[in-house]
N, C-alpha and C. Protein backbone atom coordinates (compact mmCIF):
# COMPACT_ATOMS: atom_id res chain seq x y z
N UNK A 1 21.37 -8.05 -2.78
CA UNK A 1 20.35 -7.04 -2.51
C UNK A 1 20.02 -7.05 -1.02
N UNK A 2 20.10 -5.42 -0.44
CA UNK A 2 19.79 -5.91 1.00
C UNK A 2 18.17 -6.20 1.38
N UNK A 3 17.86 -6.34 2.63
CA UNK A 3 16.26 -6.93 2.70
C UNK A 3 15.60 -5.18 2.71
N UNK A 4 14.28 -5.91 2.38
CA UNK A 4 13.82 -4.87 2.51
C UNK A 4 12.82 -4.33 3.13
N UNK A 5 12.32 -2.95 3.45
CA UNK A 5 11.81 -2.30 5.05
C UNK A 5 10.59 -2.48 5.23
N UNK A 6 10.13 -3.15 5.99
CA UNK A 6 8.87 -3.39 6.88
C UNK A 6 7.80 -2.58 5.52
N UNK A 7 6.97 -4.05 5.22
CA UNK A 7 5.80 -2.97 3.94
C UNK A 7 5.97 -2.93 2.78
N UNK A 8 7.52 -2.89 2.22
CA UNK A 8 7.99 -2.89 1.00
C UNK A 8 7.58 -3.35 -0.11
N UNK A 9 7.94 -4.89 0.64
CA UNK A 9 7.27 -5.76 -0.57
C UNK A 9 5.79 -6.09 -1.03
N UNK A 10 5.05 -5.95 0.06
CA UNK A 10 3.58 -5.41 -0.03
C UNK A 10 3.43 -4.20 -0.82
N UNK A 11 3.64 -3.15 -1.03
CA UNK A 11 3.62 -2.03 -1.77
C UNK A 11 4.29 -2.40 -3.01
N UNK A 12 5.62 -2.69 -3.08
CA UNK A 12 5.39 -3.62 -4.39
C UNK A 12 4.43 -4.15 -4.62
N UNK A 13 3.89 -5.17 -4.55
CA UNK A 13 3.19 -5.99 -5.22
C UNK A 13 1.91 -5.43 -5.60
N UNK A 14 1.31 -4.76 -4.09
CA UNK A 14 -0.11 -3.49 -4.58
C UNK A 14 0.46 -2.83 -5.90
N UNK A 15 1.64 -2.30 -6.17
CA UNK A 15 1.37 -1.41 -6.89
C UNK A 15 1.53 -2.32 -8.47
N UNK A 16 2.15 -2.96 -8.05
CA UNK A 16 2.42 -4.09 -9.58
C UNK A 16 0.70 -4.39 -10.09
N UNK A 17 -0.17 -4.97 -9.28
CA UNK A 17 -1.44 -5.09 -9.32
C UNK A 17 -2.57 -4.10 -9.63
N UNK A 18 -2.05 -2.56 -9.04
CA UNK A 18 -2.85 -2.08 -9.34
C UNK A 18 -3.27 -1.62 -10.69
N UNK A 19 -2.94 -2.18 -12.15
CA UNK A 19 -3.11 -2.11 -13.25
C UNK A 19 -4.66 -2.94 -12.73
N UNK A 20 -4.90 -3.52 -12.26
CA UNK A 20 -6.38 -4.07 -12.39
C UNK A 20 -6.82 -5.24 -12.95
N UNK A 21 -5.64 -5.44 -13.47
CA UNK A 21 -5.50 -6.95 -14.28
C UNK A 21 -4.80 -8.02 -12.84
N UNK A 22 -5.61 -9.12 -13.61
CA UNK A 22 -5.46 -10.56 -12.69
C UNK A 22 -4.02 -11.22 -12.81
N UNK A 23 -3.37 -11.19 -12.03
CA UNK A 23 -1.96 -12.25 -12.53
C UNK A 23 -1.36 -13.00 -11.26
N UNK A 24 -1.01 -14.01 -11.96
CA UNK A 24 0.19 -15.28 -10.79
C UNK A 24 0.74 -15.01 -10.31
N UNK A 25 1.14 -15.54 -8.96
CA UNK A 25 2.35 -15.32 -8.79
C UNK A 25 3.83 -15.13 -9.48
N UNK A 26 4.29 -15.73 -10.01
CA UNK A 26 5.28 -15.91 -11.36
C UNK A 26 5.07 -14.54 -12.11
N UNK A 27 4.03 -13.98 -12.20
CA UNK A 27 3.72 -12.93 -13.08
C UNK A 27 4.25 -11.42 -12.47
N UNK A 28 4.21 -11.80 -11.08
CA UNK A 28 4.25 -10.55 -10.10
C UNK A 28 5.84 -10.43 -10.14
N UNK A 29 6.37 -11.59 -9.54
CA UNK A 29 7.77 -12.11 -9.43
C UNK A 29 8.46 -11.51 -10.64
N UNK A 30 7.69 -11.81 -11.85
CA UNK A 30 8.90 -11.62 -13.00
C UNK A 30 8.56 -9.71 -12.90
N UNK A 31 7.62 -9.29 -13.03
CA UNK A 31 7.43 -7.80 -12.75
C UNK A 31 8.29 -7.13 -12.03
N UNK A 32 8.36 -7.74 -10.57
CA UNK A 32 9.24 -7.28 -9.80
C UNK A 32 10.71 -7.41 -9.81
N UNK A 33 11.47 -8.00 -11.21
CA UNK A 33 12.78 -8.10 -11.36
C UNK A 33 13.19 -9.46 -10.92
N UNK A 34 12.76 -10.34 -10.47
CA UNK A 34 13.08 -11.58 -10.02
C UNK A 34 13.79 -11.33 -8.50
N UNK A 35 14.11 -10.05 -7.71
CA UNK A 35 15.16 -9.72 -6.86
C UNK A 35 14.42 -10.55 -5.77
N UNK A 36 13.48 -10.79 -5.45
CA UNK A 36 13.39 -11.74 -4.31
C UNK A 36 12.78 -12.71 -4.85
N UNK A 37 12.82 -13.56 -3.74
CA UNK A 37 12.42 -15.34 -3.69
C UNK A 37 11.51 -15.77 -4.44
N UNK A 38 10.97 -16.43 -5.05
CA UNK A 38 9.64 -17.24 -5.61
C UNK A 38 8.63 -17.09 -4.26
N UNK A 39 9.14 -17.85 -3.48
CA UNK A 39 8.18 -18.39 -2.24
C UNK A 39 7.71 -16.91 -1.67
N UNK A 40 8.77 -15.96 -1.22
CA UNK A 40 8.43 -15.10 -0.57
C UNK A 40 7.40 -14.33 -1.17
N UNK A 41 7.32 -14.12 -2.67
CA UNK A 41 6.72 -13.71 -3.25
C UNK A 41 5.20 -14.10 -2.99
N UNK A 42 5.33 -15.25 -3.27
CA UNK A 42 4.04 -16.45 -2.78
C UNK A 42 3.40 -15.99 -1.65
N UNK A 43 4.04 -15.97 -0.59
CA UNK A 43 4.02 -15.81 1.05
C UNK A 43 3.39 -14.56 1.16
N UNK A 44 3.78 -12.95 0.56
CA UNK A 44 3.26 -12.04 0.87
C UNK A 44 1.92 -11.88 0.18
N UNK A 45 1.81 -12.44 -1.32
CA UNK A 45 0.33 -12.31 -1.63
C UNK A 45 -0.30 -13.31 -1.22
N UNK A 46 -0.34 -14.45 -0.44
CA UNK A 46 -1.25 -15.47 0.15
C UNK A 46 -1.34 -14.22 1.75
N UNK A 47 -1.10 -13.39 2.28
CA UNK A 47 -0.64 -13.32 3.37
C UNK A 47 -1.60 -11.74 2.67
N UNK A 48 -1.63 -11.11 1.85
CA UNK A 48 -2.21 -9.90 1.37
C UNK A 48 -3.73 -10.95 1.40
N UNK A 49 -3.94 -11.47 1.13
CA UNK A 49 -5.24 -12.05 0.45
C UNK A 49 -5.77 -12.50 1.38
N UNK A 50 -5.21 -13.28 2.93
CA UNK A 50 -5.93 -13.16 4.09
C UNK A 50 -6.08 -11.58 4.81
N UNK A 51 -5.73 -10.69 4.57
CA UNK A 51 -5.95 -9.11 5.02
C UNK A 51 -6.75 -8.73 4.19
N UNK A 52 -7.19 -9.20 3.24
CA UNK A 52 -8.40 -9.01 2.45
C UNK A 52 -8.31 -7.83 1.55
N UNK A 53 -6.61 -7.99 1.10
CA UNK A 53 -6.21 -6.55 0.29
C UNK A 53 -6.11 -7.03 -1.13
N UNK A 54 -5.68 -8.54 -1.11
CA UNK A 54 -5.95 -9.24 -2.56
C UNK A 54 -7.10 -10.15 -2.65
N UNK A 55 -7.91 -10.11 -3.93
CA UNK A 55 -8.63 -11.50 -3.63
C UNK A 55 -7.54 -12.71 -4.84
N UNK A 56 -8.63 -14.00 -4.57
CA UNK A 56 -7.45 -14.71 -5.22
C UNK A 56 -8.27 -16.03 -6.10
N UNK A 57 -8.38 -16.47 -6.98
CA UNK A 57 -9.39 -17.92 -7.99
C UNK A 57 -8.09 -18.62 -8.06
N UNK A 58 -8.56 -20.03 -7.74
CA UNK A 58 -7.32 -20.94 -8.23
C UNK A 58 -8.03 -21.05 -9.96
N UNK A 59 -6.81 -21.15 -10.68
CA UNK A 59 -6.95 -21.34 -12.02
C UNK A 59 -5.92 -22.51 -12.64
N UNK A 60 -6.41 -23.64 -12.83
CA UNK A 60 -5.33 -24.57 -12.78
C UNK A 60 -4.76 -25.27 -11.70
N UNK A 61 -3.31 -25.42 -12.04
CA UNK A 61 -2.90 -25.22 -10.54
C UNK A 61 -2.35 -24.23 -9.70
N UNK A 62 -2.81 -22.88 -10.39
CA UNK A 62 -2.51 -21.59 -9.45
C UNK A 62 -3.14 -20.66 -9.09
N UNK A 63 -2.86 -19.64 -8.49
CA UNK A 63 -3.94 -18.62 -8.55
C UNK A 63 -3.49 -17.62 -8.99
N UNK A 64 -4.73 -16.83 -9.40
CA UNK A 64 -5.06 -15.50 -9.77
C UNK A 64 -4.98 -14.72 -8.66
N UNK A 65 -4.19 -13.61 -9.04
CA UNK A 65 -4.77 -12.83 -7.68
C UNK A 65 -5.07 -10.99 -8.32
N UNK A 66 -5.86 -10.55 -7.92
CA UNK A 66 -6.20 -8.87 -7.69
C UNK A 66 -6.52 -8.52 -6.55
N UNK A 67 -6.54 -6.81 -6.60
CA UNK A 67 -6.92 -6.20 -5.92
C UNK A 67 -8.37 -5.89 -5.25
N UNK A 68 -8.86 -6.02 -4.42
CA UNK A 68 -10.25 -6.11 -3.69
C UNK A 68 -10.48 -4.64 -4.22
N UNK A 69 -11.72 -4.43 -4.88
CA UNK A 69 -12.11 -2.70 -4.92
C UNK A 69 -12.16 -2.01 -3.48
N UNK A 70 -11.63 -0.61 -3.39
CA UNK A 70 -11.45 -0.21 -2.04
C UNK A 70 -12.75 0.09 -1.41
N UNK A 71 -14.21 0.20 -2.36
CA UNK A 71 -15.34 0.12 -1.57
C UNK A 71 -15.87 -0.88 -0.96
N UNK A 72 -15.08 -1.90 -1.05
CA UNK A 72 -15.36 -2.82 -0.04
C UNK A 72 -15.37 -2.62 1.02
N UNK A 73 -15.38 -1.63 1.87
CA UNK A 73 -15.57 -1.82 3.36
C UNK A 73 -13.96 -1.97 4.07
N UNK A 74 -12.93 -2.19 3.44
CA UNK A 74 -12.37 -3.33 3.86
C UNK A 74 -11.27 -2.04 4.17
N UNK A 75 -10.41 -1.78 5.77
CA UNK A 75 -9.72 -0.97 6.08
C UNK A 75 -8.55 -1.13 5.18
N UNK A 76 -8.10 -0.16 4.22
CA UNK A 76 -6.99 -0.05 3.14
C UNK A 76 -5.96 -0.41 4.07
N UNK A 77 -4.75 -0.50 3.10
CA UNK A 77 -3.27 -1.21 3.48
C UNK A 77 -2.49 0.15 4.09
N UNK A 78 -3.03 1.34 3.50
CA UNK A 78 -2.29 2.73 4.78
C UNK A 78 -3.39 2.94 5.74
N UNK A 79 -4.73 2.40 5.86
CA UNK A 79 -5.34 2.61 7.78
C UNK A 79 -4.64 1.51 8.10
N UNK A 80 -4.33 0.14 8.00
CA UNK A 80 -3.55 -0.61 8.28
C UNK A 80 -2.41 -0.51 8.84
N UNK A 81 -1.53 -0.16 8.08
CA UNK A 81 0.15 0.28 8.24
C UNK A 81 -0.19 1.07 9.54
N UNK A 82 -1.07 2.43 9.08
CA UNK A 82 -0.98 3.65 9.97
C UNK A 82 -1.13 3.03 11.49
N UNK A 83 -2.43 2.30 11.66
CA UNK A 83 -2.54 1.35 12.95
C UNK A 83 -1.75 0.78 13.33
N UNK A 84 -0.99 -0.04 12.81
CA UNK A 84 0.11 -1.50 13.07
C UNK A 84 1.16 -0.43 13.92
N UNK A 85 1.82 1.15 12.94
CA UNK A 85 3.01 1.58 12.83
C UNK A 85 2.72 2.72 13.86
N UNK A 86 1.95 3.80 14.05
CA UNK A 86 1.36 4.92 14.60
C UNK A 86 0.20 4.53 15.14
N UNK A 87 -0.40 3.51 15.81
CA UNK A 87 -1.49 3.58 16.50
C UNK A 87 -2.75 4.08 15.65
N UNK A 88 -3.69 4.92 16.09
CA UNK A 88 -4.38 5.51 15.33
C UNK A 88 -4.22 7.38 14.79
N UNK A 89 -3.61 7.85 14.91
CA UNK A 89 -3.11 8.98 15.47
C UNK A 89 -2.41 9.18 14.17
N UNK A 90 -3.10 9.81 13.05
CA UNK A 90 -2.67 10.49 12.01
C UNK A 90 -1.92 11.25 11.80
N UNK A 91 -1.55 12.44 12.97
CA UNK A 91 -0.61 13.30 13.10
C UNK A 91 0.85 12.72 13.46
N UNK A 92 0.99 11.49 14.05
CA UNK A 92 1.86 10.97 14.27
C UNK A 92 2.80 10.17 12.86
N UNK A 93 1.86 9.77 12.21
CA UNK A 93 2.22 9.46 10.74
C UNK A 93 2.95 10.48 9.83
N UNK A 94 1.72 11.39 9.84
CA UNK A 94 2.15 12.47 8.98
C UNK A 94 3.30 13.32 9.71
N UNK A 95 3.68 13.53 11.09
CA UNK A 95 5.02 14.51 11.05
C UNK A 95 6.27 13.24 10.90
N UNK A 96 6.12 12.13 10.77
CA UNK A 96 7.00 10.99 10.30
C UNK A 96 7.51 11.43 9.50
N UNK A 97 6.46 11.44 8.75
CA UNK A 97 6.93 11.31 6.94
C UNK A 97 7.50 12.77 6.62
N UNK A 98 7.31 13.61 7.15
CA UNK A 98 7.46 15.01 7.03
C UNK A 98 8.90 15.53 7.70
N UNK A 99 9.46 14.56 8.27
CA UNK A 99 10.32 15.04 9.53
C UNK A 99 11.57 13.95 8.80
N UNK A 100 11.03 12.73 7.90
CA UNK A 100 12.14 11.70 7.79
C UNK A 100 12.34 11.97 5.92
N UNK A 101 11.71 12.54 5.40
CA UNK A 101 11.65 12.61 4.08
C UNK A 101 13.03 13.84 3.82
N UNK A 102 13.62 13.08 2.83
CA UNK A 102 15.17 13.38 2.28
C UNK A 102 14.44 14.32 1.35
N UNK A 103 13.53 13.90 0.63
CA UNK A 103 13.13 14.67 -0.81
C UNK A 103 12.20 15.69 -0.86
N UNK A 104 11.93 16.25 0.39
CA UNK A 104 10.83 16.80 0.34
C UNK A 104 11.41 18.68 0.28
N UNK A 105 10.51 19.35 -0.78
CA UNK A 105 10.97 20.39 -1.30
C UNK A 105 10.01 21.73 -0.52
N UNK A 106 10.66 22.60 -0.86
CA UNK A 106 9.30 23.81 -0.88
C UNK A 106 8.09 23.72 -1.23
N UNK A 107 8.31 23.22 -2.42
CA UNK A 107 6.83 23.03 -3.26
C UNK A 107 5.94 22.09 -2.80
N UNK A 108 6.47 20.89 -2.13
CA UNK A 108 5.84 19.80 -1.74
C UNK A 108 5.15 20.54 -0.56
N UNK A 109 6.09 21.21 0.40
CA UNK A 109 5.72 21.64 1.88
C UNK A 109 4.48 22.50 1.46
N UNK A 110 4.50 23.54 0.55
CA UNK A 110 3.10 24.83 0.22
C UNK A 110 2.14 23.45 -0.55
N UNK A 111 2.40 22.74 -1.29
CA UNK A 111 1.20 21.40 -1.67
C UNK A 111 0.52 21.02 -0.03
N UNK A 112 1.56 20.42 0.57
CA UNK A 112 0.62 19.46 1.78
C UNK A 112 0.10 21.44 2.50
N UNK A 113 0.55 22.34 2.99
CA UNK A 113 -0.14 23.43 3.67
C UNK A 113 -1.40 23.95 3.11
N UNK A 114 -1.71 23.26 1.24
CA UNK A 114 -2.39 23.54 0.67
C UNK A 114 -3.56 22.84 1.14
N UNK A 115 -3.13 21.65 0.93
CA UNK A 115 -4.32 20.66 1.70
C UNK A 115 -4.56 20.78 2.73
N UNK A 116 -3.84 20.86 3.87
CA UNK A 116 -4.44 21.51 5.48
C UNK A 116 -5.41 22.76 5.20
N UNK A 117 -5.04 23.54 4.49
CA UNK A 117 -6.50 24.37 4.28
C UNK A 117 -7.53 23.96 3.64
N UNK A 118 -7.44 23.16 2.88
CA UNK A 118 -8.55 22.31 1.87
C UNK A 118 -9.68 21.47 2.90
N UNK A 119 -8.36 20.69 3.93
CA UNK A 119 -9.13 19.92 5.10
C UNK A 119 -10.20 20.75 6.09
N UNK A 120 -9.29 22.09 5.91
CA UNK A 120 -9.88 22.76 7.52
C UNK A 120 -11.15 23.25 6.61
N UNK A 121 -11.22 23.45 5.82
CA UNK A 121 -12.19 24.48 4.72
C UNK A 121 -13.48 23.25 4.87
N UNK A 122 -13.14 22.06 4.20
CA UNK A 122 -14.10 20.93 4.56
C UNK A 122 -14.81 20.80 5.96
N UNK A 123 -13.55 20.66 6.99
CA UNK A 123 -14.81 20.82 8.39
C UNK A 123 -15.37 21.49 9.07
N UNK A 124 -15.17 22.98 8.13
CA UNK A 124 -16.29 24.17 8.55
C UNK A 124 -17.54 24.25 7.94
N UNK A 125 -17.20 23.45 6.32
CA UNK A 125 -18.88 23.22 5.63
C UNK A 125 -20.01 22.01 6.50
N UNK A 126 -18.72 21.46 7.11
CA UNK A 126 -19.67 20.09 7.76
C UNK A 126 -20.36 20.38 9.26
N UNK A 127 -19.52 21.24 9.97
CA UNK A 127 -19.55 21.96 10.59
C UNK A 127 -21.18 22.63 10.50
């Protein structure tokens, strides 16, 4: 299996978790197909859980880990990315994804133009 791209395995694992239920490492690992390491596995949610995107209870001799509720305050794992990868600069993200995306259809393109009016519509009420 080749490695995989900057984030990956973090998004794995968020999304394995985001059922809301508490589970081990071992638990995540076997979820995720066994295709990478034990440790690494280990490594990215000890390493999520100091970014304060997992929390974590030792139970035994292991831990539990979930997801922090996102009203915590706590800058999500895409203001994150977006910072680390694009600075702060949203537009820079979004013509990324827009400019590198293989799959992206008509329908998708009139969806996101949908929401640019949805957005602009919002900061004329606030406005």
């Amino acid at each position: 299996m080749s490695k995989r791209v900057f984030g990956e395995l973090e998004l794995a694992i968020l999304k394995v978790l985001s059922s809301g239920k508490r589970m081990t490492v071992k638990e995540v690992h076997q979820l995720l197909g066994g295709h990478d390491k034990y440790t690494t596995i280990m490594t990215v949610m000890s390493r999520l859980a100091e970014k304060k995107q997992l929390a974590r209870e030792k139970m035994g001799l292991q831990y539990e880990y979930w997801i922090i509720p996102s009203n915590a305050k706590i800058p999500s794992f895409i203001e994150q990315f977006k910072q680390k990868i694009f600075g702060i600069k949203t537009v820079a993200m979004v013509s990324h994804l827009i400019e590198s995306a293989d799959d992206i259809s008509d329908h998708d393109l009139q969806e996101i133009e949908k929401l640019i009016e949805q957005a602009k519509e919002k900061r004329k009420q606030k406005s």
